[in-house]
PDB file of N, CA and C in Angstrom:
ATOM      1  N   UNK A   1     -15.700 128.084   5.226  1.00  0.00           N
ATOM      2  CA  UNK A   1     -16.239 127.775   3.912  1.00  0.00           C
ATOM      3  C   UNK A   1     -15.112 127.554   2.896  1.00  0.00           C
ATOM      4  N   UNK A   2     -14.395 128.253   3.090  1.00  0.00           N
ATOM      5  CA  UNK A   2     -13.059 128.347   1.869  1.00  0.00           C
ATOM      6  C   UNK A   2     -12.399 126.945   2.247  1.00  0.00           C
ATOM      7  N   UNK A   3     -12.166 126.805   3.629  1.00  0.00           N
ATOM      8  CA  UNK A   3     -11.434 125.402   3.567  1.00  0.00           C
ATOM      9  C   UNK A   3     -12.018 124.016   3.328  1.00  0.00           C
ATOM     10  N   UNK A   4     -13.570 124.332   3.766  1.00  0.00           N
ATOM     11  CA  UNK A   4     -14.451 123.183   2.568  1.00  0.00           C
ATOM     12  C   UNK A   4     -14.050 123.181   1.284  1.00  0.00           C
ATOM     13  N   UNK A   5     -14.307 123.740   0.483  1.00  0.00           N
ATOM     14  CA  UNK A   5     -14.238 123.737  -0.517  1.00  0.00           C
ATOM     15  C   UNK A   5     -12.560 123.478  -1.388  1.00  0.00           C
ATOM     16  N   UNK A   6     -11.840 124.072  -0.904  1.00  0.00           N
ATOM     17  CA  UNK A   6     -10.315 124.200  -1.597  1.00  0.00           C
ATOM     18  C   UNK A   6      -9.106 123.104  -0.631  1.00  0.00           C
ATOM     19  N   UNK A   7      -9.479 122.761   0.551  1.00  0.00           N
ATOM     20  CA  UNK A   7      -8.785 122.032   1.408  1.00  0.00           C
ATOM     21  C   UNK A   7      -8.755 120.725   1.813  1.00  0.00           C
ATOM     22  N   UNK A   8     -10.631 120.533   2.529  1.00  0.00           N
ATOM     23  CA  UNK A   8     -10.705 119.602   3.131  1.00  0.00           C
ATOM     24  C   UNK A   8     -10.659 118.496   2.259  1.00  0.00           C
ATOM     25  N   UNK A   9     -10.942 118.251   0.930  1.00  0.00           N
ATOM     26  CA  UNK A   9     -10.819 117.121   0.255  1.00  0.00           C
ATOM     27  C   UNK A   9      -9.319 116.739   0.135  1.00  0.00           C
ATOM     28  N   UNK A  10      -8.438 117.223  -0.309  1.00  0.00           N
ATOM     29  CA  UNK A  10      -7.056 117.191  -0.227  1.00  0.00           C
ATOM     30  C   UNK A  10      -6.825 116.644   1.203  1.00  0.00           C
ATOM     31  N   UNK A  11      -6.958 117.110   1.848  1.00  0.00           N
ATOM     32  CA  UNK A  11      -6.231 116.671   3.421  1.00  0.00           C
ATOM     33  C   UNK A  11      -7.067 115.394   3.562  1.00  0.00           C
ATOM     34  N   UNK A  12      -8.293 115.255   3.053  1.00  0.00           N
ATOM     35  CA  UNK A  12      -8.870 113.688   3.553  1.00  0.00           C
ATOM     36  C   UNK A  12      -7.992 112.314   2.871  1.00  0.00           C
ATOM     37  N   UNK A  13      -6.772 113.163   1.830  1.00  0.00           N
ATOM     38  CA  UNK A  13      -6.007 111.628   1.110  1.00  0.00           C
ATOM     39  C   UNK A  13      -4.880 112.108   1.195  1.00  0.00           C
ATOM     40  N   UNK A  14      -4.372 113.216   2.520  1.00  0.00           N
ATOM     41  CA  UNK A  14      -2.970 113.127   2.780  1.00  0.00           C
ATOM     42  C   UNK A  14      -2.280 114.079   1.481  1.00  0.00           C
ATOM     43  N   UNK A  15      -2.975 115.352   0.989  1.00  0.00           N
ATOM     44  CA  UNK A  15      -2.397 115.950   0.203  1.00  0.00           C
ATOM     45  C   UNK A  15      -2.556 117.723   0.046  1.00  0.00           C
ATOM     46  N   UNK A  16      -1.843 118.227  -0.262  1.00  0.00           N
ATOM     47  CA  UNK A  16      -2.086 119.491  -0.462  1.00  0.00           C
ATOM     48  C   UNK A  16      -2.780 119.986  -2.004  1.00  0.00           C
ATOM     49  N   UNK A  17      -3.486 121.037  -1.906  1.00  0.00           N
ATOM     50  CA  UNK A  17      -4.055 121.753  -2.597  1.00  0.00           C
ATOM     51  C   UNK A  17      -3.780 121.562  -4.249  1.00  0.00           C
ATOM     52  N   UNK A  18      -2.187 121.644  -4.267  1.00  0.00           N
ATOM     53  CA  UNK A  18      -1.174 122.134  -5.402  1.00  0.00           C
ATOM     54  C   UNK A  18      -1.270 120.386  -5.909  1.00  0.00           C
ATOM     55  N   UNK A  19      -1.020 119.601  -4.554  1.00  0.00           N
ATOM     56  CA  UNK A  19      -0.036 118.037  -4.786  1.00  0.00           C
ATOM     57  C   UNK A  19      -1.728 117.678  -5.509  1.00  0.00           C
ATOM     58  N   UNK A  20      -2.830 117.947  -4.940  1.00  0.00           N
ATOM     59  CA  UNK A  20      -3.850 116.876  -5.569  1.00  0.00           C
ATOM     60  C   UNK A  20      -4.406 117.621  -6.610  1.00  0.00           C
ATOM     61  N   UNK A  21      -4.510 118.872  -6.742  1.00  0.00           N
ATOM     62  CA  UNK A  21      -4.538 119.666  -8.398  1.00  0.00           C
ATOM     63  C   UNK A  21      -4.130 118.396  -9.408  1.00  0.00           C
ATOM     64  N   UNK A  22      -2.728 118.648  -9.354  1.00  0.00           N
ATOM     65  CA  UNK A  22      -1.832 117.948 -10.122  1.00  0.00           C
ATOM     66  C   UNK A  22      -2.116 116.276 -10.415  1.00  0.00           C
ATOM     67  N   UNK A  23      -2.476 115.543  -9.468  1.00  0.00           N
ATOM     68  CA  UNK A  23      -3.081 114.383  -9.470  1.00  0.00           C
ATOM     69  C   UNK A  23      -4.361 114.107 -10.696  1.00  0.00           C
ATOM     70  N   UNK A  24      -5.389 115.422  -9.741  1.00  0.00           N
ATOM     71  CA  UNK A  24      -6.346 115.002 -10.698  1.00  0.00           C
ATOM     72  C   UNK A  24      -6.852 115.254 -12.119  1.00  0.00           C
ATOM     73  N   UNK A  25      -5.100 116.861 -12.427  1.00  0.00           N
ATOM     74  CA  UNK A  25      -5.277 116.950 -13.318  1.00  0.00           C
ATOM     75  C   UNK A  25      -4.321 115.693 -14.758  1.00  0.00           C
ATOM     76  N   UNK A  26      -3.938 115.202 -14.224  1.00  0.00           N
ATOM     77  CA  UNK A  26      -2.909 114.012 -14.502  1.00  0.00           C
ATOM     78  C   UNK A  26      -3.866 112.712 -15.302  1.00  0.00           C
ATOM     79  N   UNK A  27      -5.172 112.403 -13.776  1.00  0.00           N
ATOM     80  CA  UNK A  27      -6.148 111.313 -14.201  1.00  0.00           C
ATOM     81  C   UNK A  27      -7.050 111.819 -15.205  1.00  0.00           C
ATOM     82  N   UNK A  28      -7.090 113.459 -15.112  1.00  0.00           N
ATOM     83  CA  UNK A  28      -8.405 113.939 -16.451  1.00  0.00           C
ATOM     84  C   UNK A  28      -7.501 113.284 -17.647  1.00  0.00           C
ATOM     85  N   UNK A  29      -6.223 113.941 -17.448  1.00  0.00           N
ATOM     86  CA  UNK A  29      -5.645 113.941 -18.670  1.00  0.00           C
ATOM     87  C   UNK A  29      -5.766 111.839 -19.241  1.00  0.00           C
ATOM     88  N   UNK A  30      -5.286 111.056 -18.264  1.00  0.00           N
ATOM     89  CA  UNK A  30      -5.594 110.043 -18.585  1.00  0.00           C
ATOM     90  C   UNK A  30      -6.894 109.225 -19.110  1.00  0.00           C
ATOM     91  N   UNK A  31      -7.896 109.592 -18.270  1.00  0.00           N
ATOM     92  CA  UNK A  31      -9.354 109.286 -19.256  1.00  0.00           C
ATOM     93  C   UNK A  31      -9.457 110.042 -20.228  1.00  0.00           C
ATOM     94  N   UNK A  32      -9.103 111.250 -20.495  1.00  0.00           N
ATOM     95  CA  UNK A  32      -9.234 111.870 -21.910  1.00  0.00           C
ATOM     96  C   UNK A  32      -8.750 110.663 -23.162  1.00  0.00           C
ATOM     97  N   UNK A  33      -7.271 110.195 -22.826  1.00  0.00           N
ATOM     98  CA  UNK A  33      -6.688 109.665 -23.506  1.00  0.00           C
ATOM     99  C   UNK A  33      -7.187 108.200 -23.654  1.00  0.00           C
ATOM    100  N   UNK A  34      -8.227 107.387 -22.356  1.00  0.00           N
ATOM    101  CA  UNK A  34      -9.373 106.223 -22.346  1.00  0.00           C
ATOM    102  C   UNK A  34      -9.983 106.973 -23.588  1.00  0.00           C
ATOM    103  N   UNK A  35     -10.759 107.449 -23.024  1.00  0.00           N
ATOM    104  CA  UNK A  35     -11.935 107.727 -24.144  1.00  0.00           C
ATOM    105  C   UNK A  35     -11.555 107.700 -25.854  1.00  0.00           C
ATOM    106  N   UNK A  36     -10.451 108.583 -26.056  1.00  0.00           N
ATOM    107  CA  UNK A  36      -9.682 108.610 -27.620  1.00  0.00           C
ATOM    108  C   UNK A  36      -9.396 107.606 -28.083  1.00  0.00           C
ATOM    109  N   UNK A  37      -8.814 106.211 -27.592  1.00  0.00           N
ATOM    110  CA  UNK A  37      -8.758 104.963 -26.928  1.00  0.00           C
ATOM    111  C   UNK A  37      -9.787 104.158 -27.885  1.00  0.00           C
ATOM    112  N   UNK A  38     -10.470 104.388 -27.353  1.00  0.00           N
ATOM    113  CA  UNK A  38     -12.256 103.789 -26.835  1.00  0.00           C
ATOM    114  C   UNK A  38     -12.582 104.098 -28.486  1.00  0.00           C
ATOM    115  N   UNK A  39     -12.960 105.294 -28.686  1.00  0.00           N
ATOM    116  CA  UNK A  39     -13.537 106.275 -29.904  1.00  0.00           C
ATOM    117  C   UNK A  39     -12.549 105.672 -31.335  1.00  0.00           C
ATOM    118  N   UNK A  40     -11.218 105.592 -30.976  1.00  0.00           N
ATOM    119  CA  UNK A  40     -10.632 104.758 -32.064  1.00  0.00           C
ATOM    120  C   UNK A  40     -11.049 103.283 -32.427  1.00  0.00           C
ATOM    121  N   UNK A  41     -11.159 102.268 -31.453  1.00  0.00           N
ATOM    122  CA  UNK A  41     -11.493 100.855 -31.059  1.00  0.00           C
ATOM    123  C   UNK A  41     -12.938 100.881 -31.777  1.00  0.00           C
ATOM    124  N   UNK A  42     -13.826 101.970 -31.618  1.00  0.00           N
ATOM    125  CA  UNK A  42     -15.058 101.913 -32.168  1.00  0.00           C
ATOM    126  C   UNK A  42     -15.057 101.278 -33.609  1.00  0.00           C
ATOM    127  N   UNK A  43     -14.053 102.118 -34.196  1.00  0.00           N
ATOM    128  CA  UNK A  43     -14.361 102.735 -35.692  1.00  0.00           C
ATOM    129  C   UNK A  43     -13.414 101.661 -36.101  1.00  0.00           C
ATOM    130  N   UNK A  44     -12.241 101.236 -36.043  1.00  0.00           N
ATOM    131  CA  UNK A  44     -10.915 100.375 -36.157  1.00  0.00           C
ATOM    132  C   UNK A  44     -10.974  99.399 -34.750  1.00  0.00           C
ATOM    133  N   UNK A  45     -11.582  98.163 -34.832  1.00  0.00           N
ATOM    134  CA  UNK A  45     -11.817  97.341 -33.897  1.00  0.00           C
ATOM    135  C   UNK A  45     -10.342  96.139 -33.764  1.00  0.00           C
ATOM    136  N   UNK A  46      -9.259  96.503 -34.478  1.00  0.00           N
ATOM    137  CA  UNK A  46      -7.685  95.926 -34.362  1.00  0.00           C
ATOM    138  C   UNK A  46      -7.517  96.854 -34.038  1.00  0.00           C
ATOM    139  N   UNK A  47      -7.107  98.192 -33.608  1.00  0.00           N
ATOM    140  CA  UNK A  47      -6.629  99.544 -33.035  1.00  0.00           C
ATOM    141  C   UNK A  47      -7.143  99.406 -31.560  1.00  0.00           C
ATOM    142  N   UNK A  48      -6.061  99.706 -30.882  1.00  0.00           N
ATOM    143  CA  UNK A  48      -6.340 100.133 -29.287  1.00  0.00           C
ATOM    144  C   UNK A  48      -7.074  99.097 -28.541  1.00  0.00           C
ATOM    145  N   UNK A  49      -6.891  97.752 -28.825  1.00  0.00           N
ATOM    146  CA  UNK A  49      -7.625  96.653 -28.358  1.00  0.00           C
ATOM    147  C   UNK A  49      -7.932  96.682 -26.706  1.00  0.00           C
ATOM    148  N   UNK A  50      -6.909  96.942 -26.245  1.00  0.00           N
ATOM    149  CA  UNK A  50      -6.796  97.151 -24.669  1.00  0.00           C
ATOM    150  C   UNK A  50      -6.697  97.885 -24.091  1.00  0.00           C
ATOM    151  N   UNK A  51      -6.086  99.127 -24.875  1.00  0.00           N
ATOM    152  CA  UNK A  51      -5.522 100.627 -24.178  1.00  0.00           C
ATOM    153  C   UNK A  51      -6.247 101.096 -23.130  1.00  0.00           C
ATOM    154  N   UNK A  52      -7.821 101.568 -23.305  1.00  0.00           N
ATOM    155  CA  UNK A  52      -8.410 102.056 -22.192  1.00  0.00           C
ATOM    156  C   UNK A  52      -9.021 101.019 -21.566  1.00  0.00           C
ATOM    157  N   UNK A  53      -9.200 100.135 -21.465  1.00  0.00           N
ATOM    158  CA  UNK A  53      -9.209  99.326 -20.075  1.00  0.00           C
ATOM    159  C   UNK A  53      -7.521  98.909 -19.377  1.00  0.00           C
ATOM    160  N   UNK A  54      -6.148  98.993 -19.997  1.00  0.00           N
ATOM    161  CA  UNK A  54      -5.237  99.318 -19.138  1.00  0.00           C
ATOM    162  C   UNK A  54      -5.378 100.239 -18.610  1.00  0.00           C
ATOM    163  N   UNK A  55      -5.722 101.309 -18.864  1.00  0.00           N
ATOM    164  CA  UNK A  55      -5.805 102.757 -18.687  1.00  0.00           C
ATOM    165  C   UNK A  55      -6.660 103.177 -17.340  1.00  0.00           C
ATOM    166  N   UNK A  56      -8.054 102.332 -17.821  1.00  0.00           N
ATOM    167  CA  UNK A  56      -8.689 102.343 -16.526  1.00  0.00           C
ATOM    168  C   UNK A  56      -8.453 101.296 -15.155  1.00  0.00           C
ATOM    169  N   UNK A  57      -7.554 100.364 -15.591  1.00  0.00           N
ATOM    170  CA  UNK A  57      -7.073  99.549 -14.514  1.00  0.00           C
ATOM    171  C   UNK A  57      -6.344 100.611 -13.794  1.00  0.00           C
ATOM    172  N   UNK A  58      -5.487 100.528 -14.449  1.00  0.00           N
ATOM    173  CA  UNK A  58      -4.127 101.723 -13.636  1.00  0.00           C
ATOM    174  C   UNK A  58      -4.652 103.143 -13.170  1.00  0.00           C
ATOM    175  N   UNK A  59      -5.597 103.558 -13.401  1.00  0.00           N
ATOM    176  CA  UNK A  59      -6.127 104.908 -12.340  1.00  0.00           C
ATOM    177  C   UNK A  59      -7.071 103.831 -11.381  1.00  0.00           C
ATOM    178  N   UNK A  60      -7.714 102.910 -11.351  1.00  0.00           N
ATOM    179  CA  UNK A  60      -8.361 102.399 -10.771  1.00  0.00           C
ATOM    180  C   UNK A  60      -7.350 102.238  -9.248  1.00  0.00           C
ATOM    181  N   UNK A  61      -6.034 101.454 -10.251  1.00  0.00           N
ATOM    182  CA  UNK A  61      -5.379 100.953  -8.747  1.00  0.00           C
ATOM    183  C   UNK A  61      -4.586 102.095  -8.149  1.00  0.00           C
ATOM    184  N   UNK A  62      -4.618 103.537  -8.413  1.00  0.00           N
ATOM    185  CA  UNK A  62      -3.554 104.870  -8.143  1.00  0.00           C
ATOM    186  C   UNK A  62      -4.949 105.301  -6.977  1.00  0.00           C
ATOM    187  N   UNK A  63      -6.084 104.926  -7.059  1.00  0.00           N
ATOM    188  CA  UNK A  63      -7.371 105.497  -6.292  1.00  0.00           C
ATOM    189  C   UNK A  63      -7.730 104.395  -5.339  1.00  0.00           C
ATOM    190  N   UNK A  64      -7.632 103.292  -5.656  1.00  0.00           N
ATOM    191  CA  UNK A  64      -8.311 102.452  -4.803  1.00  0.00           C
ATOM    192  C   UNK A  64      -7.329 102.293  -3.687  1.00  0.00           C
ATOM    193  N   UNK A  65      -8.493 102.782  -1.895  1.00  0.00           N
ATOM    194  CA  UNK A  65      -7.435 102.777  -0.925  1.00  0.00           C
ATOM    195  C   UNK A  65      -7.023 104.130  -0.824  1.00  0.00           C
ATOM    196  N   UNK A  66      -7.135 105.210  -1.154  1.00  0.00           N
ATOM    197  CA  UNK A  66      -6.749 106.665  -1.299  1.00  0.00           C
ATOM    198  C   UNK A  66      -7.217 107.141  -0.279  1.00  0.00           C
ATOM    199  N   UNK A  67      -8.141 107.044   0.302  1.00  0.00           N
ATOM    200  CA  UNK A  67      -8.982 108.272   1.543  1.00  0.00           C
ATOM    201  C   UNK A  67     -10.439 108.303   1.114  1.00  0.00           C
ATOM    202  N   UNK A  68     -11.052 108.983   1.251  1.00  0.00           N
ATOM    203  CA  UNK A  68     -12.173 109.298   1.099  1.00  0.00           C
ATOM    204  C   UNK A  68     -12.630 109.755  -0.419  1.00  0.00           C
TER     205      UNK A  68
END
């Protein structure tokens, strides 16, 4: 059960526990910074014209092809 949960996803993209923590805490941190992005572009539509769709390109292409 423990290695369901804390392991087997990691090992299905070739990574450890610690290495894909760090990953996915990396991509939160990056859509956080989409969304702020986004939420500025709302309000100020010359501000952040592209930011979070670069943003979401580039985690798009760090995932696409990854494992499972």
């Amino acid at each position: 059960m423990i290695n369901r949960i804390f392991f087997q996803h990691p090992q299905s993209v070739d990574e450890g526990y610690f290495e894909h923590m760090w990953f996915a805490l990396r991509f939160a941190t990056l859509l956080i910074c989409a969304a702020g992005a986004a939420l500025i572009h709302a309000f100020i539509p010359a501000a952040c014209e592209k930011t979070a769709s670069k943003i979401i390109a580039t985690l798009y292409a760090r995932t696409h092809n990854r494992g499972t």
